[in-house]
Protein backbone atom coordinates (compact mmCIF):
# COMPACT_ATOMS: atom_id res chain seq x y z
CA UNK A 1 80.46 -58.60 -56.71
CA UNK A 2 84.43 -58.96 -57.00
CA UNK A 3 85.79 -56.93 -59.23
CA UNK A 4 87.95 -59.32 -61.70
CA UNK A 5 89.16 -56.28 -63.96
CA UNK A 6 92.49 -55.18 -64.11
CA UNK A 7 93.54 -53.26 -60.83
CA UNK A 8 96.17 -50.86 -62.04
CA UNK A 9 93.13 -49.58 -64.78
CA UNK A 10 91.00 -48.96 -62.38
CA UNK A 11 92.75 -47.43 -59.81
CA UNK A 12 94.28 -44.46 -62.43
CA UNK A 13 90.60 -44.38 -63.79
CA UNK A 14 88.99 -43.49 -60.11
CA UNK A 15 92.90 -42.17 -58.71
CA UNK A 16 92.86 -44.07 -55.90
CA UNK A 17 95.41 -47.10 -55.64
CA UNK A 18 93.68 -49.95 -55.12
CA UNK A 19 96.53 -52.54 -54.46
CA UNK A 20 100.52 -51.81 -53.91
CA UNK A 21 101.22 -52.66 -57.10
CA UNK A 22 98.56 -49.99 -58.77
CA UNK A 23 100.05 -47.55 -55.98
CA UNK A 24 104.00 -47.80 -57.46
CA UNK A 25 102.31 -47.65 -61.44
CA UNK A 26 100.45 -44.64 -60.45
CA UNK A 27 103.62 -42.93 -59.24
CA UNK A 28 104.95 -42.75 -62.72
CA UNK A 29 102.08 -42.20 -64.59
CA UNK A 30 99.49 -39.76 -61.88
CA UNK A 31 97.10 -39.32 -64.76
CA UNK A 32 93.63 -42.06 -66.19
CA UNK A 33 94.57 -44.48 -68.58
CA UNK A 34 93.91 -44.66 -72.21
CA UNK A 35 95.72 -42.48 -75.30
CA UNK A 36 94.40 -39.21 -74.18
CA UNK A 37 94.73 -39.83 -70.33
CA UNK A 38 97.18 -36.63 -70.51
CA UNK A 39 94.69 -34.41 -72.22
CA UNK A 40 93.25 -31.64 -70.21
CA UNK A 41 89.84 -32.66 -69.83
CA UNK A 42 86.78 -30.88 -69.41
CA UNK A 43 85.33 -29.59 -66.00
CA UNK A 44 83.15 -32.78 -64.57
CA UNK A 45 79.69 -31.82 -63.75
CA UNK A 46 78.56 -32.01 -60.70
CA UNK A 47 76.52 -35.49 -61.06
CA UNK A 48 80.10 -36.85 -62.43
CA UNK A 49 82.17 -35.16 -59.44
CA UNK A 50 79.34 -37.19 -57.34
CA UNK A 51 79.16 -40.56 -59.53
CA UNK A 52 83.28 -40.58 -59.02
CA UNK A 53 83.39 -40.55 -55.32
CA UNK A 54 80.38 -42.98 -55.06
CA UNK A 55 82.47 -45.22 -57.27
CA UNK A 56 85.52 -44.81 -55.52
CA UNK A 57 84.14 -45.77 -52.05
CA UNK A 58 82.24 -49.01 -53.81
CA UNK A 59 85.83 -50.07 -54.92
CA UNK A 60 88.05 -49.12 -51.90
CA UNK A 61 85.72 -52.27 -50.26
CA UNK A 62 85.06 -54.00 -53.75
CA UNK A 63 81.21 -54.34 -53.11
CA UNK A 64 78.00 -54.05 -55.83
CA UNK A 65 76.41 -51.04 -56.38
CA UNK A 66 73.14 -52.62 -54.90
CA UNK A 67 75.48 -53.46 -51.41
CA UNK A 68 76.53 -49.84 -51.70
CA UNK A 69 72.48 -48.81 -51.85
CA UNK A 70 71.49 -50.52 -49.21
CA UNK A 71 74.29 -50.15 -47.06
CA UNK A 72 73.58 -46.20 -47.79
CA UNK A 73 69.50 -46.59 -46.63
CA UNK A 74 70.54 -48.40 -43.28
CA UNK A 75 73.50 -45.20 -42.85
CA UNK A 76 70.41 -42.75 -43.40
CA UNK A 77 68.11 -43.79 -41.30
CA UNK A 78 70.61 -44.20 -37.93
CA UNK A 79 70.89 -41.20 -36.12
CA UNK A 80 74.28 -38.58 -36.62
CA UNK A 81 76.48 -38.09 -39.73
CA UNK A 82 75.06 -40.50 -43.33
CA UNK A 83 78.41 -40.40 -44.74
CA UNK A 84 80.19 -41.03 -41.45
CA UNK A 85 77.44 -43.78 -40.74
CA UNK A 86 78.23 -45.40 -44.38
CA UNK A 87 81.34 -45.48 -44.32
CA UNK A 88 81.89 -47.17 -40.75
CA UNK A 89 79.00 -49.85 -41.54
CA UNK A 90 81.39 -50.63 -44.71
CA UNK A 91 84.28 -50.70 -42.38
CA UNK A 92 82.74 -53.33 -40.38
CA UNK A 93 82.47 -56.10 -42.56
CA UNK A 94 84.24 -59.13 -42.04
CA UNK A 95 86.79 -58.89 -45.26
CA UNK A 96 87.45 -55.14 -44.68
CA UNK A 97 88.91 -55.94 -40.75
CA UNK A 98 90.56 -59.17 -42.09
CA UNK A 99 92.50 -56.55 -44.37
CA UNK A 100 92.77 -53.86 -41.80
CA UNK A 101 94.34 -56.37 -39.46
CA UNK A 102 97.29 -57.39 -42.10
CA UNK A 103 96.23 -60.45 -42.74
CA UNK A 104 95.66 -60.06 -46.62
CA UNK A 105 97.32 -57.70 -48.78
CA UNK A 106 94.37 -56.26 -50.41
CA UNK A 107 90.59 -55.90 -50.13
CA UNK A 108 90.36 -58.45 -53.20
CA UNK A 109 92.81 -61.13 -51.72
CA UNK A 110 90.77 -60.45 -47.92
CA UNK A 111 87.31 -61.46 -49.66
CA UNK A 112 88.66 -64.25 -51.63
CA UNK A 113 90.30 -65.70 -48.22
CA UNK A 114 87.30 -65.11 -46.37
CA UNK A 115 85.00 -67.27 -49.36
CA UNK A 116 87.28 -69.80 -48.90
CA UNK A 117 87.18 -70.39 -45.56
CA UNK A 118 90.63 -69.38 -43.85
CA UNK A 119 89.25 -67.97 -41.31
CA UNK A 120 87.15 -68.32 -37.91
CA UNK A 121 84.92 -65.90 -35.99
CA UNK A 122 84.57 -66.05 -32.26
CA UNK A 123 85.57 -70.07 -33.27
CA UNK A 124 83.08 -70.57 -35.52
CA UNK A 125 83.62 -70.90 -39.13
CA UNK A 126 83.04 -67.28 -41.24
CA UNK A 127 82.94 -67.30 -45.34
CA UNK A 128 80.54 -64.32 -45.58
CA UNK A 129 82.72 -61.47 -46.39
CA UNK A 130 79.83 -58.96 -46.04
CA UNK A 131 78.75 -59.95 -42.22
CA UNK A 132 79.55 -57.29 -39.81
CA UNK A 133 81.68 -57.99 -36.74
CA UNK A 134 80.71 -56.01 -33.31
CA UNK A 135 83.18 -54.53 -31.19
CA UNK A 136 85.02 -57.31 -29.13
CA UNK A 137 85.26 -60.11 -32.05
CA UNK A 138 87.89 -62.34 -32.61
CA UNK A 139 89.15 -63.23 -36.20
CA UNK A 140 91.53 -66.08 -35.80
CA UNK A 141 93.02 -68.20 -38.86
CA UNK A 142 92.09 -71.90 -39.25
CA UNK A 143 94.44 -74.03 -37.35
CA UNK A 144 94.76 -75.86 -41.41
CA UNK A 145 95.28 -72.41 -42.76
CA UNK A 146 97.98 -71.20 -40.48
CA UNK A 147 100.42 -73.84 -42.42
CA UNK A 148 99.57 -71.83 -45.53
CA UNK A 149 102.35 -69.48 -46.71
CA UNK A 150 99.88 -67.11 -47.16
CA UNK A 151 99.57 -66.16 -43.19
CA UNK A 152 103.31 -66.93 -43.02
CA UNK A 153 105.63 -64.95 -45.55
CA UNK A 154 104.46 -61.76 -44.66
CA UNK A 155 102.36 -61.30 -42.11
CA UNK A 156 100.54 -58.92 -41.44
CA UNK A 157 100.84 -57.92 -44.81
CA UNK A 158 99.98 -54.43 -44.37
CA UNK A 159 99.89 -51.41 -41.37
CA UNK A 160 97.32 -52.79 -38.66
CA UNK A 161 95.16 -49.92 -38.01
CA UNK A 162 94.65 -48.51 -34.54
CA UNK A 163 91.26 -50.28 -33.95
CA UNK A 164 92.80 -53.76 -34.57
CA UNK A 165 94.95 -55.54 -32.00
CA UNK A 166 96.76 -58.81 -33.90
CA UNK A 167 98.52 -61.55 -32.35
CA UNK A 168 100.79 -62.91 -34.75
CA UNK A 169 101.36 -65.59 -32.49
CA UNK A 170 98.11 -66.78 -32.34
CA UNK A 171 97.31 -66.24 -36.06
CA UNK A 172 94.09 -64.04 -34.45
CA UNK A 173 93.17 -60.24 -34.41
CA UNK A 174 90.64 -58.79 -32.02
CA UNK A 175 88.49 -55.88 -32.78
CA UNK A 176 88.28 -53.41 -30.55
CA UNK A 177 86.05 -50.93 -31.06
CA UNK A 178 83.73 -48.95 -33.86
CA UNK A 179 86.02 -46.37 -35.60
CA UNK A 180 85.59 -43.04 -36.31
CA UNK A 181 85.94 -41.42 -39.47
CA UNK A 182 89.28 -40.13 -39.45
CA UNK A 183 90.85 -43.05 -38.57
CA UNK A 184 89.15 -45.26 -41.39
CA UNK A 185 92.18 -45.41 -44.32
CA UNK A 186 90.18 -44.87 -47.47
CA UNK A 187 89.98 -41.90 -49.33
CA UNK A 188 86.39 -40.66 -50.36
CA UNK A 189 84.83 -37.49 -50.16
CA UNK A 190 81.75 -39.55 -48.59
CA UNK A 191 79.33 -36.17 -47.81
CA UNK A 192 79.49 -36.40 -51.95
CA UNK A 193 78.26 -39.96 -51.93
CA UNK A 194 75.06 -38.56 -50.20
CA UNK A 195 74.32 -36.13 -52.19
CA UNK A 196 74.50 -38.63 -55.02
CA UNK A 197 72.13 -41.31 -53.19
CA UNK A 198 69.66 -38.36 -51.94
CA UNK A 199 69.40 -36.87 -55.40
């Protein structure tokens, strides 16, 4: 599921900027939207402190709840940490590297580029956003795609993180190996995500 809401809503509902442009609104106004945003609200109950942090990690990669469930049972049943398990099988899929590499400027641009066809994996074509790449894999943009001001004007569009190497030159990023938790940019409390699932 692609979320097709408005961003800078979202992101002040679950405070967590979701694109640069929700990241510079949220700056001036640090509080959820709607008139009584700046009310003091009530203390969240536990489920809700749960149900926010489940929802904020579902966004961060922009996937269905259902993707979130199962991607949750897999984490559970390989051995060591659920949330750290969870969160690096999310951080594996194919339009989460394409935006940790630079190459699109959000995770909502990275699926959309990936469903279209933009890019190649190992050289063969990859529009699955959800497939998970292995350590070792090579993204590279179609040879037709590099043309596209897209992969020109700014690019990478974003910080490459520390498990990506890019070459710009080449229009290709490689990646390099499975990341642990603290290096994974995304903010979520993800031992609360758990305890939500294993309620």
């Amino acid at each position: 599921m692609n979320f097709t809401g408005p961003k800078v809503k979202k992101s002040r509902a679950l405070g967590v900027a979701l694109t640069p442009k929700a990241q510079k609104y949220m700056r001036n106004r640090p509080y959820p939207p709607g008139q009584h945003g700046q009310r003091r609200r009530r203390r969240p109950s536990d489920y809700g402190v749960q149900l926010l942090e489940k929802q904020r990690l579902r966004f961060q990669y922009n996937i269905s709840e259902s993707q979130l469930s199962k991607a949750y049972k897999m984490a559970a049943r390989m051995p060591g940490s659920t949330g750290d398990n969870l969160v690096q099988l999310l951080e594996v899929r194919m339009d989460a590297l394409v935006l940790r590499a630079g190459l699109a400027p959000t995770i909502y641009a990275a699926r959309q580029y990936v469903t279209h066809g933009h890019f190649r994996l190992n050289g063969k074509k990859a529009s699955i956003p959800s497939q998970r790449l292995k350590p070792g894999d090579i993204i590279t943009v179609r040879e037709k795609s590099q043309k596209s001001p897209i992969f020109n004007e700014s690019s990478p569009s974003g910080v490459v993180a520390p498990y990506m190497t890019v070459d710009l030159a080449n229009y290709s990023a490689k990646f390099d190996y499975l990341p642990p938790r603290e290096e994974i940019p995304i903010i979520c409390a993800e031992h609360l995500v758990v305890e939500f699932y294993s309620r």
